[in-house]
PDB file of N, CA and C in Angstrom:
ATOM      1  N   UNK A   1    -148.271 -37.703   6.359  1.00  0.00           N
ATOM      2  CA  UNK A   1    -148.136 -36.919   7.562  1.00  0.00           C
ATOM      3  C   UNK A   1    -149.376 -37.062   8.441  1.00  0.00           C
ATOM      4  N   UNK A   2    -150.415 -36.861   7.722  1.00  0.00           N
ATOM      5  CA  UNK A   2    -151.668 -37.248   8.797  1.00  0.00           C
ATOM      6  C   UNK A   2    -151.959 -38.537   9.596  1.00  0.00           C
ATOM      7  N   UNK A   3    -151.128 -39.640   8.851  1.00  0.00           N
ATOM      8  CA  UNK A   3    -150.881 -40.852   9.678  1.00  0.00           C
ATOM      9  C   UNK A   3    -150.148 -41.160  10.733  1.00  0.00           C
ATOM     10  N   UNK A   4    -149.131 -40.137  10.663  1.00  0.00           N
ATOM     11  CA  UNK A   4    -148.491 -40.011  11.739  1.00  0.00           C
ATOM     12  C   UNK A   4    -149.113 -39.263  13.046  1.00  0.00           C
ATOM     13  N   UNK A   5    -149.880 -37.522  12.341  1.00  0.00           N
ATOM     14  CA  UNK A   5    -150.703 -37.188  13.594  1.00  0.00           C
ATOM     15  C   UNK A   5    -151.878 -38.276  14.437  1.00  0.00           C
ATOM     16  N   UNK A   6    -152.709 -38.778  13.539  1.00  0.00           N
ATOM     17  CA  UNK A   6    -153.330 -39.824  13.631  1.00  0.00           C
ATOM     18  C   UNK A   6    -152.762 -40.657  14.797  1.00  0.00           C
ATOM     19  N   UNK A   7    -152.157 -40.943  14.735  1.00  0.00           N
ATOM     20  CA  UNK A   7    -150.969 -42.590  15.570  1.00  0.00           C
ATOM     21  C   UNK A   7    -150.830 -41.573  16.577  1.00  0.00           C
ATOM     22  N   UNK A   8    -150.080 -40.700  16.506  1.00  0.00           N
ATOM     23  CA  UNK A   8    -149.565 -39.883  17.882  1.00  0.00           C
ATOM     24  C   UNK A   8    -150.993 -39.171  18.332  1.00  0.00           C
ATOM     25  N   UNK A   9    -152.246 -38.984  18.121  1.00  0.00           N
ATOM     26  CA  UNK A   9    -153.153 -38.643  18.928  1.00  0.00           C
ATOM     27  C   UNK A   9    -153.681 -39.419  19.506  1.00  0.00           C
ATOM     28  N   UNK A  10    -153.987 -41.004  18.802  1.00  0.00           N
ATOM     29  CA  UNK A  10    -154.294 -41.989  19.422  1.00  0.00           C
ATOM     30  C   UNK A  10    -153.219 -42.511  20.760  1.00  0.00           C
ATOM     31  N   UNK A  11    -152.296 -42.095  20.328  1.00  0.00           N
ATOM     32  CA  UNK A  11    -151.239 -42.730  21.508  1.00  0.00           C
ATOM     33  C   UNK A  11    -151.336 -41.641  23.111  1.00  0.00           C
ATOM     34  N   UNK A  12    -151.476 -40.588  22.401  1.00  0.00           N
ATOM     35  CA  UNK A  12    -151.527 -39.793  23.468  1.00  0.00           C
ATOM     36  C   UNK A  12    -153.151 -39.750  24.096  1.00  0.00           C
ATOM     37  N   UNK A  13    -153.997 -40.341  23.898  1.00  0.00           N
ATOM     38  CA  UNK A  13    -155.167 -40.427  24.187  1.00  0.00           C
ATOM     39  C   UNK A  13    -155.402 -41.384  25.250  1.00  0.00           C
ATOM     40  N   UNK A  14    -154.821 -42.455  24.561  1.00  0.00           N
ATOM     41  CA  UNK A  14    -154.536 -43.495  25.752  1.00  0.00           C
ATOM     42  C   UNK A  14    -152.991 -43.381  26.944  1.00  0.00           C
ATOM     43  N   UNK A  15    -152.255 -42.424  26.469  1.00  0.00           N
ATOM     44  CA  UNK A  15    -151.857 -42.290  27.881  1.00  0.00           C
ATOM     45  C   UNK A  15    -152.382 -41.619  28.746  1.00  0.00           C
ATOM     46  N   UNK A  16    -153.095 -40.326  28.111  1.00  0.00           N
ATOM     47  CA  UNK A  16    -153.926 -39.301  29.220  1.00  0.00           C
ATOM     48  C   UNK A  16    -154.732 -40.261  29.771  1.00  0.00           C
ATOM     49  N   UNK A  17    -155.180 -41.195  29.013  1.00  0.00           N
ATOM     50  CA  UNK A  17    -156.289 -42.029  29.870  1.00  0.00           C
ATOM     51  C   UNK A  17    -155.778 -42.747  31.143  1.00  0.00           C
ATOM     52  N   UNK A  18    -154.508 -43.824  30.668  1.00  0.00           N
ATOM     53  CA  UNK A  18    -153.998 -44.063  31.790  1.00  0.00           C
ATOM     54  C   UNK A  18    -153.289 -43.617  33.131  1.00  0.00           C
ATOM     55  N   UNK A  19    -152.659 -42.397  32.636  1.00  0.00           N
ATOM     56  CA  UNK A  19    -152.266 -40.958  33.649  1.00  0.00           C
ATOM     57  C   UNK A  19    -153.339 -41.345  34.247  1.00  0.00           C
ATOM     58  N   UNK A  20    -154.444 -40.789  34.073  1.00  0.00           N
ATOM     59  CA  UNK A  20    -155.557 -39.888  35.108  1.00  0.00           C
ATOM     60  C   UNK A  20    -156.191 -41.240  35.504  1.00  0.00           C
ATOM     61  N   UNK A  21    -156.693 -42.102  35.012  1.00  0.00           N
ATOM     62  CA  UNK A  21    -156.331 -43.931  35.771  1.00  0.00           C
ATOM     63  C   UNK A  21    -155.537 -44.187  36.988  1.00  0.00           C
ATOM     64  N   UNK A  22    -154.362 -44.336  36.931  1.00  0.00           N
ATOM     65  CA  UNK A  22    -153.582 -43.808  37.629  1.00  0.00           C
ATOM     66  C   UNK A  22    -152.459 -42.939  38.449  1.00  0.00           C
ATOM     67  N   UNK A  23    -153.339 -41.659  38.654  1.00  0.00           N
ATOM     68  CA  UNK A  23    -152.645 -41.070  38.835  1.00  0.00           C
ATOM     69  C   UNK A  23    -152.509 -40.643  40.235  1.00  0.00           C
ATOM     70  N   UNK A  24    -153.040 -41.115  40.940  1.00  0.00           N
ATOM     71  CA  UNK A  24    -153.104 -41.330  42.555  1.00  0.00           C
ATOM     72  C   UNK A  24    -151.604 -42.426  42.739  1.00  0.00           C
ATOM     73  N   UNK A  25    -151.809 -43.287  42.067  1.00  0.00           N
ATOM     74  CA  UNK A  25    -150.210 -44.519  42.526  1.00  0.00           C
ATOM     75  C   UNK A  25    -149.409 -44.232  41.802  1.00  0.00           C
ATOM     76  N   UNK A  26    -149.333 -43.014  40.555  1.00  0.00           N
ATOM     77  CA  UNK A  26    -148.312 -42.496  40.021  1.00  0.00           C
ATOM     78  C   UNK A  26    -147.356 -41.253  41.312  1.00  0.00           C
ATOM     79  N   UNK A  27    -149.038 -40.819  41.933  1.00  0.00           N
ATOM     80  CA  UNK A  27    -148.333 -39.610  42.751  1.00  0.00           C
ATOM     81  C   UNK A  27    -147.853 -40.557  43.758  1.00  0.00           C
ATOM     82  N   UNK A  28    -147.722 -41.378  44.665  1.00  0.00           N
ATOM     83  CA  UNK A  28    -147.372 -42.092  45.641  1.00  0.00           C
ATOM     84  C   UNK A  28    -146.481 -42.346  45.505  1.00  0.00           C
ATOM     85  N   UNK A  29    -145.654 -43.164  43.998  1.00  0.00           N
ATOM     86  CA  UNK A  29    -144.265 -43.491  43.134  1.00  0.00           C
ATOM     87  C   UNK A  29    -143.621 -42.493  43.545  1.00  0.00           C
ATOM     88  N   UNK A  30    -144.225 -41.356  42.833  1.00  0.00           N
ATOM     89  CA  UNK A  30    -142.716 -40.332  42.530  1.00  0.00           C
ATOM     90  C   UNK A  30    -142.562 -39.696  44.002  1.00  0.00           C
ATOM     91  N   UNK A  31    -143.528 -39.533  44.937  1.00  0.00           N
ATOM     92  CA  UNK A  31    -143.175 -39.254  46.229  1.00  0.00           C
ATOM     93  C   UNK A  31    -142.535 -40.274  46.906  1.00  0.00           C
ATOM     94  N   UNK A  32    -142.614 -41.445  46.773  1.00  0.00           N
ATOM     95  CA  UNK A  32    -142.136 -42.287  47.477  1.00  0.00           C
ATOM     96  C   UNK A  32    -140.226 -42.769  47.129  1.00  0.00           C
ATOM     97  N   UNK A  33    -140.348 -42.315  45.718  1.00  0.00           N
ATOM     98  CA  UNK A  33    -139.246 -42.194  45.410  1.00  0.00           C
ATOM     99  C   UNK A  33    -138.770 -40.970  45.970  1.00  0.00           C
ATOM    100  N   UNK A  34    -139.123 -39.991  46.010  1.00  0.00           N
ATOM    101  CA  UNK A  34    -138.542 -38.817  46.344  1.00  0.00           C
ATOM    102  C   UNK A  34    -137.815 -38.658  47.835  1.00  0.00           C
ATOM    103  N   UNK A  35    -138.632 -39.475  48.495  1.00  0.00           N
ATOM    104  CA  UNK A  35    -138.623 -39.407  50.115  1.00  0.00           C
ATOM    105  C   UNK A  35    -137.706 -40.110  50.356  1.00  0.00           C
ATOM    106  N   UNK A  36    -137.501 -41.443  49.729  1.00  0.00           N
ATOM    107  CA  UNK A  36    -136.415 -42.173  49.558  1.00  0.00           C
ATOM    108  C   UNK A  36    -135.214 -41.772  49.359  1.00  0.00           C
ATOM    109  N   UNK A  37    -135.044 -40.674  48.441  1.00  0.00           N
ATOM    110  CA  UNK A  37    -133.952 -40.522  48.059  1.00  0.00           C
ATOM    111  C   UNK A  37    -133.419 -39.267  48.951  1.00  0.00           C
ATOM    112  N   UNK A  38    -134.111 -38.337  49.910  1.00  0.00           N
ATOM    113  CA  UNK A  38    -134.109 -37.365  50.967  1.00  0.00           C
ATOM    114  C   UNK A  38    -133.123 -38.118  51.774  1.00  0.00           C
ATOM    115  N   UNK A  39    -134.159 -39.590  51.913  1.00  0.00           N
ATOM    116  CA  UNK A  39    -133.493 -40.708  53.267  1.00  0.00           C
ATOM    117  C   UNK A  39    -132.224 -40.803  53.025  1.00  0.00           C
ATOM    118  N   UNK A  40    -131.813 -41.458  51.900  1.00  0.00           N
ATOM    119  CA  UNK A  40    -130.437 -41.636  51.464  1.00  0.00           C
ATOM    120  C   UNK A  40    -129.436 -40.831  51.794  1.00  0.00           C
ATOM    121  N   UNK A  41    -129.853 -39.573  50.818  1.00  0.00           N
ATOM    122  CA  UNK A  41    -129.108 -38.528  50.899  1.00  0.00           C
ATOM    123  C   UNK A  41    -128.690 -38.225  52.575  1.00  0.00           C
ATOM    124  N   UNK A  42    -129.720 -38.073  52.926  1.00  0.00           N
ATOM    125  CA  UNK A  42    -129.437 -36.914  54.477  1.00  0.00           C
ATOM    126  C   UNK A  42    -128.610 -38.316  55.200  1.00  0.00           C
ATOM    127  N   UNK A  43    -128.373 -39.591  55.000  1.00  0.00           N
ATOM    128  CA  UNK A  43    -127.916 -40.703  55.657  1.00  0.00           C
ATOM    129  C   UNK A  43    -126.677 -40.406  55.274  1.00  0.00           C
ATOM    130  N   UNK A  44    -126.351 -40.253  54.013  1.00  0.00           N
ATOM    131  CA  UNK A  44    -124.660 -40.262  53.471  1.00  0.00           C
ATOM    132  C   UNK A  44    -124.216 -38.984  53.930  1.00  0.00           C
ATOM    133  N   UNK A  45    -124.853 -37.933  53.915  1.00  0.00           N
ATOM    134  CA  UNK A  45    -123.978 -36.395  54.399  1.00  0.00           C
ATOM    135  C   UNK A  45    -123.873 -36.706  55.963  1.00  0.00           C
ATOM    136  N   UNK A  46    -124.535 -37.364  56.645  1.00  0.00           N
ATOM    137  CA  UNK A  46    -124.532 -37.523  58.310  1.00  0.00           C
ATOM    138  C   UNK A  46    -123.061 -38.128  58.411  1.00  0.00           C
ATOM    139  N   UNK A  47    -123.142 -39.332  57.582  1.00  0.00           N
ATOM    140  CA  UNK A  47    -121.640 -39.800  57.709  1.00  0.00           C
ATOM    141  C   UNK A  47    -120.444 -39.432  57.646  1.00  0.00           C
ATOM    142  N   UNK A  48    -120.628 -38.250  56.756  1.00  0.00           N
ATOM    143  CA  UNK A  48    -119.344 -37.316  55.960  1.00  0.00           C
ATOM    144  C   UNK A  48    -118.698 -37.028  57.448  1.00  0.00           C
ATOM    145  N   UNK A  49    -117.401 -37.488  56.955  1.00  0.00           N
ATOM    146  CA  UNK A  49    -116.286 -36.887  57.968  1.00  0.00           C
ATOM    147  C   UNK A  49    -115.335 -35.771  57.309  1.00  0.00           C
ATOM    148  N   UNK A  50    -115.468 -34.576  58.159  1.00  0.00           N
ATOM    149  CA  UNK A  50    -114.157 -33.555  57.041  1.00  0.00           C
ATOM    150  C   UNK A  50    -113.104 -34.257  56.950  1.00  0.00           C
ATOM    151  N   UNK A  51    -112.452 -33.929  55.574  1.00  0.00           N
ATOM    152  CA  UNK A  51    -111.112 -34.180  55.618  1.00  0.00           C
ATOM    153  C   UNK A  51    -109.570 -33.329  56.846  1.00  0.00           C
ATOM    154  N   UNK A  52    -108.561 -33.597  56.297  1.00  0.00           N
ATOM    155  CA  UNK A  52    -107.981 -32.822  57.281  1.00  0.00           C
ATOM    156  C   UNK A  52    -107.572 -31.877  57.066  1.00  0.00           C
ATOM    157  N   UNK A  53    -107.723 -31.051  55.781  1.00  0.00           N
ATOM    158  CA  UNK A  53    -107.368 -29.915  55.152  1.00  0.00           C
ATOM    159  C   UNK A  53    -108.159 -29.216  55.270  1.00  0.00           C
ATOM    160  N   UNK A  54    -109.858 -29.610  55.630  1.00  0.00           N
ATOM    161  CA  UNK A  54    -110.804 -28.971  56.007  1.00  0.00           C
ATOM    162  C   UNK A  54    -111.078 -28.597  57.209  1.00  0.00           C
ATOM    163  N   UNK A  55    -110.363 -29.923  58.432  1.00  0.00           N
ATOM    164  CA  UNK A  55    -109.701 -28.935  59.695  1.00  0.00           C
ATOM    165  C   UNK A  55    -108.906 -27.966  59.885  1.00  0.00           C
ATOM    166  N   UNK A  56    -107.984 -28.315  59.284  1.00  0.00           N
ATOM    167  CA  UNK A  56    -107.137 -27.256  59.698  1.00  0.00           C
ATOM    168  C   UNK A  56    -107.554 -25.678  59.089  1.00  0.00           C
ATOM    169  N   UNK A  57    -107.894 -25.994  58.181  1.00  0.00           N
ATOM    170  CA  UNK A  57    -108.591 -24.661  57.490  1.00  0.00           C
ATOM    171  C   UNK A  57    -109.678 -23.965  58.376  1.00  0.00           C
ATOM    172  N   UNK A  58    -110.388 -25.200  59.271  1.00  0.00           N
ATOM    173  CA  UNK A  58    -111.279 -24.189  60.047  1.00  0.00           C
ATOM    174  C   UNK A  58    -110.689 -23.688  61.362  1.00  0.00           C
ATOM    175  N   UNK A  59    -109.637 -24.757  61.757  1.00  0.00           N
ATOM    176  CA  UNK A  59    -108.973 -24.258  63.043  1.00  0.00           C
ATOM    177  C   UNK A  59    -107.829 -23.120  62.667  1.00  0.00           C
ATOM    178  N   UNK A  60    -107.836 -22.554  61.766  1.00  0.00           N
ATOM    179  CA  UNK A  60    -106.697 -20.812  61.298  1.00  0.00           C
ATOM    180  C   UNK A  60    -107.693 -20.478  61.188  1.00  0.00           C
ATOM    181  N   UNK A  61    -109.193 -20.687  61.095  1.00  0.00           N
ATOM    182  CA  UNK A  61    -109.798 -19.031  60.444  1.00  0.00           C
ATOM    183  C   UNK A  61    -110.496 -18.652  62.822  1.00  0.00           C
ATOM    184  N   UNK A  62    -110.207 -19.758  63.289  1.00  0.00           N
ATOM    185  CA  UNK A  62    -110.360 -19.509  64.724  1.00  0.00           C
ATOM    186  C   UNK A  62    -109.467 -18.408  65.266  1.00  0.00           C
ATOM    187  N   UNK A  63    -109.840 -17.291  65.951  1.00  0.00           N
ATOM    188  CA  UNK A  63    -109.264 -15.954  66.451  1.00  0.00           C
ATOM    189  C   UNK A  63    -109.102 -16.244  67.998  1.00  0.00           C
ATOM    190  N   UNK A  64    -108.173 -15.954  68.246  1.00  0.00           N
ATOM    191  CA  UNK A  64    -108.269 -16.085  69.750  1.00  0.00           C
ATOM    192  C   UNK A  64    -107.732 -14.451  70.067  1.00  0.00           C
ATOM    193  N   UNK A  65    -109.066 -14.155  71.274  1.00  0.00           N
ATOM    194  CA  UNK A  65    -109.129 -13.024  71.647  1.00  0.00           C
ATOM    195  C   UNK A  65    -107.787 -12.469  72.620  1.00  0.00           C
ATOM    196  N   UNK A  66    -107.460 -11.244  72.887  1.00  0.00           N
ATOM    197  CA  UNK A  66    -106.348 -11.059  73.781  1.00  0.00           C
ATOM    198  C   UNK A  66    -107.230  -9.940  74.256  1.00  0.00           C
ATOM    199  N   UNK A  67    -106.639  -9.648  75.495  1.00  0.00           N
ATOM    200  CA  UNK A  67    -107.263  -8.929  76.660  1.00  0.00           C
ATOM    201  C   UNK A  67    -106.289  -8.373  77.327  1.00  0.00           C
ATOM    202  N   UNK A  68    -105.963  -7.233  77.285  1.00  0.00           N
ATOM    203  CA  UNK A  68    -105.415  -6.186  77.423  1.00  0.00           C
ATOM    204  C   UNK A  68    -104.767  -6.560  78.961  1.00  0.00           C
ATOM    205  N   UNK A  69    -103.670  -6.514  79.498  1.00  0.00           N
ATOM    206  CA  UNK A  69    -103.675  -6.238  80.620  1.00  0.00           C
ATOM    207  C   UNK A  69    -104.070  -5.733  81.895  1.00  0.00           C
ATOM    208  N   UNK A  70    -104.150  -4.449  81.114  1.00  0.00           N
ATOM    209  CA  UNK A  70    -105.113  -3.184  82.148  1.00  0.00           C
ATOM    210  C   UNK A  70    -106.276  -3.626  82.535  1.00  0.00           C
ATOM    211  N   UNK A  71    -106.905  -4.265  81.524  1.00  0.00           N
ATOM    212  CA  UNK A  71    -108.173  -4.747  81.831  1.00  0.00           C
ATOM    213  C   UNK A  71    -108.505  -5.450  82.522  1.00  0.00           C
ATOM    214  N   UNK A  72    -107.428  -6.694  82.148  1.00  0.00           N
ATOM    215  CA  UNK A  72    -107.537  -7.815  83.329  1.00  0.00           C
ATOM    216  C   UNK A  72    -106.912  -7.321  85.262  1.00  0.00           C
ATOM    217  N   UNK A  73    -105.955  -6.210  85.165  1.00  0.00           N
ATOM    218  CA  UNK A  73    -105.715  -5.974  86.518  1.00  0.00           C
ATOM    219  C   UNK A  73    -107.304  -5.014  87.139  1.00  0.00           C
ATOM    220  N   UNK A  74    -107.471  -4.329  86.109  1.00  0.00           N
ATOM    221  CA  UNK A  74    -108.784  -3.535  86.813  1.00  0.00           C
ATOM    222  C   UNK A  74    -109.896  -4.712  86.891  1.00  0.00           C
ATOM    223  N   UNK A  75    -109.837  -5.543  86.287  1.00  0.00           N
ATOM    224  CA  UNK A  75    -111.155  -6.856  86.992  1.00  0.00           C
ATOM    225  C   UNK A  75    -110.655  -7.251  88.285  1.00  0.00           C
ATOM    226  N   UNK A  76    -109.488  -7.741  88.372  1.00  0.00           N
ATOM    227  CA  UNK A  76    -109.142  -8.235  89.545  1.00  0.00           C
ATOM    228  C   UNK A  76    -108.736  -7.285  90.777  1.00  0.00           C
ATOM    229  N   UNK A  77    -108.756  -5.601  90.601  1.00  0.00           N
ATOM    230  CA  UNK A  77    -109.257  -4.604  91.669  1.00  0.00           C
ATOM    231  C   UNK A  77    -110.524  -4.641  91.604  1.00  0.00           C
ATOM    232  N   UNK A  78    -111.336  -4.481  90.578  1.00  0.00           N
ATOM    233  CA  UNK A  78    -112.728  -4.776  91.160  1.00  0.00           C
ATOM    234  C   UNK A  78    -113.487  -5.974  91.841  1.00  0.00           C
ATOM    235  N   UNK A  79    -112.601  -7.116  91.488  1.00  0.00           N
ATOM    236  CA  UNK A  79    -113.214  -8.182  92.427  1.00  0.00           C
ATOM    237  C   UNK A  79    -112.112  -8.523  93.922  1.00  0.00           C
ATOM    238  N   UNK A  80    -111.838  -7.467  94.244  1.00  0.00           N
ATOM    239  CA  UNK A  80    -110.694  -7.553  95.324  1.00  0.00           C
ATOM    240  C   UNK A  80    -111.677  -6.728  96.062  1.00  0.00           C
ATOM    241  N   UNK A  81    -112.433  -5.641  95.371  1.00  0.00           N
ATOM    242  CA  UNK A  81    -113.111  -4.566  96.038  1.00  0.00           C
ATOM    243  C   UNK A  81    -114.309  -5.427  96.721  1.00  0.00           C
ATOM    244  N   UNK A  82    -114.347  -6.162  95.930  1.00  0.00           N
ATOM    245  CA  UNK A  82    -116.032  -6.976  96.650  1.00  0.00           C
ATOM    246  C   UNK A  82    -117.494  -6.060  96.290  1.00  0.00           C
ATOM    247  N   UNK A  83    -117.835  -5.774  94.788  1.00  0.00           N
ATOM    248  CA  UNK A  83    -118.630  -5.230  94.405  1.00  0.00           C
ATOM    249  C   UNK A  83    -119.070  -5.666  94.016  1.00  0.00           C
ATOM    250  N   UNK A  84    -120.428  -5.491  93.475  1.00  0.00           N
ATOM    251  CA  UNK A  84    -121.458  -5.954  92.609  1.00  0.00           C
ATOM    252  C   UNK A  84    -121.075  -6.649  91.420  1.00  0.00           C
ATOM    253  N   UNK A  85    -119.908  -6.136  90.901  1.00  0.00           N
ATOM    254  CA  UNK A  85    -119.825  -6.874  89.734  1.00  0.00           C
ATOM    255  C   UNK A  85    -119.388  -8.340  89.836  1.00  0.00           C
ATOM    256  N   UNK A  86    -118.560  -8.707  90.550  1.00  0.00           N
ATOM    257  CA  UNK A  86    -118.260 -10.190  91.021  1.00  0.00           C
ATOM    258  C   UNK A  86    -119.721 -11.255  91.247  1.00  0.00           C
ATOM    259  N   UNK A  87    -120.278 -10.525  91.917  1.00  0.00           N
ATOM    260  CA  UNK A  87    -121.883 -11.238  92.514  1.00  0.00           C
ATOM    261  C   UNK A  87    -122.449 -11.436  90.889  1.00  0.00           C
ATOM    262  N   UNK A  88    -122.704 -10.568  90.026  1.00  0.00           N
ATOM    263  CA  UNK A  88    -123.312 -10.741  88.709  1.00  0.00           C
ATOM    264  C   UNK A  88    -122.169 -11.670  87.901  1.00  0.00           C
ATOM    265  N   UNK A  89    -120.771 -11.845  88.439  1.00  0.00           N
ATOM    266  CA  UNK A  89    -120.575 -12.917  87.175  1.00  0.00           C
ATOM    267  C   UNK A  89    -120.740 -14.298  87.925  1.00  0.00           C
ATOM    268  N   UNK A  90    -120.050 -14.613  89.164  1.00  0.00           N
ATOM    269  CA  UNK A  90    -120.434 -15.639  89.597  1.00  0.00           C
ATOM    270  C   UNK A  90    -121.870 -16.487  89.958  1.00  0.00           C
ATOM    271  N   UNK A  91    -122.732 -15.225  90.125  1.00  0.00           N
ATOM    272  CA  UNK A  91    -124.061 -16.144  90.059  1.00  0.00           C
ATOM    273  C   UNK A  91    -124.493 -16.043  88.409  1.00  0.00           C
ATOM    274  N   UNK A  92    -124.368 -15.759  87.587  1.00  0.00           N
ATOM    275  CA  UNK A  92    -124.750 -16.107  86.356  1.00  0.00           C
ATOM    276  C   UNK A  92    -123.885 -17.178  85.753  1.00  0.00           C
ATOM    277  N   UNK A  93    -123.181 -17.431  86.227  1.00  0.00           N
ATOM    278  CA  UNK A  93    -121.783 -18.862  86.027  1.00  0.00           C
ATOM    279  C   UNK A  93    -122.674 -19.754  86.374  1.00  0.00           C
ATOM    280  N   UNK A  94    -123.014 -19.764  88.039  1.00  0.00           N
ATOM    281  CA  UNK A  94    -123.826 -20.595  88.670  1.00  0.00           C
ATOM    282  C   UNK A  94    -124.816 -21.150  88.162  1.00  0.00           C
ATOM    283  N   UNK A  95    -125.850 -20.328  87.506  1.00  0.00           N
ATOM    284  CA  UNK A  95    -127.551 -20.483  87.721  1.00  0.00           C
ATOM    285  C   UNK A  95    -127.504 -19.449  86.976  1.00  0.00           C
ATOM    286  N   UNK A  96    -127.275 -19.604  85.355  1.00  0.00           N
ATOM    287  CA  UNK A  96    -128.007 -18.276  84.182  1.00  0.00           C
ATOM    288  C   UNK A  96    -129.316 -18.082  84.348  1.00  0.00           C
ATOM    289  N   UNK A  97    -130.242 -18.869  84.846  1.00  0.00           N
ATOM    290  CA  UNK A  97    -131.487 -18.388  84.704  1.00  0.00           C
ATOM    291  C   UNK A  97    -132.214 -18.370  85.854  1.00  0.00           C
ATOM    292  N   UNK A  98    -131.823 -17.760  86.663  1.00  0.00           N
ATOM    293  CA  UNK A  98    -132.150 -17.210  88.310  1.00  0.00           C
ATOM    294  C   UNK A  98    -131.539 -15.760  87.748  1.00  0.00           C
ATOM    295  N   UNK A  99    -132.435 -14.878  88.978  1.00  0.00           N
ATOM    296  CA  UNK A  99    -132.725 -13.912  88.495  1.00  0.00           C
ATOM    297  C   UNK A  99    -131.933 -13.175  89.585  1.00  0.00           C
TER     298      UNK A  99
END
């Protein structure tokens, strides 16, 4: 048994040695691999096209709003009236960031 610790301390002696030898172009490897494989990755998900079960699934969970009647005739008395409120939607249509 001590021949064996023996062998495995010697072995591990000389790898710590070579680790810390190189361990500047070890760290460069595994980053360089790493970065590489970021590249890859983020290249193949860019490509991903949904399927069409995954459209349609997102176009039903889409709500389309309804708007009351009343509501819509009282917009169109208020923009018949020629009030302020017409001026605030059409110039923010125009030019959102004019004041």
């Amino acid at each position: 048994m001590k021949k064996y610790t023996d062998q495995l301390q010697k072995y591990l002696k000389t790898a710590t040695s070579l680790a810390t030898r190189y361990s500047f172009l070890l760290f460069l490897m595994i980053f360089g691999g790493l970065a590489g494989y970021l590249v890859m990755r983020i290249g193949n998900l860019s490509k991903l096209e949904p399927t069409a079960q995954q459209v349609t699934l997102k176009l039903q969970e889409v709500k389309k709003t309804n708007t009351d009647i009343e509501n819509i005739q009282k917009l169109k008395e208020l923009e018949g009236r020629n009030i302020s409120i017409e001026s605030l939607f059409d110039n923010g249509r125009n030019n959102p960031f004019e004041d």
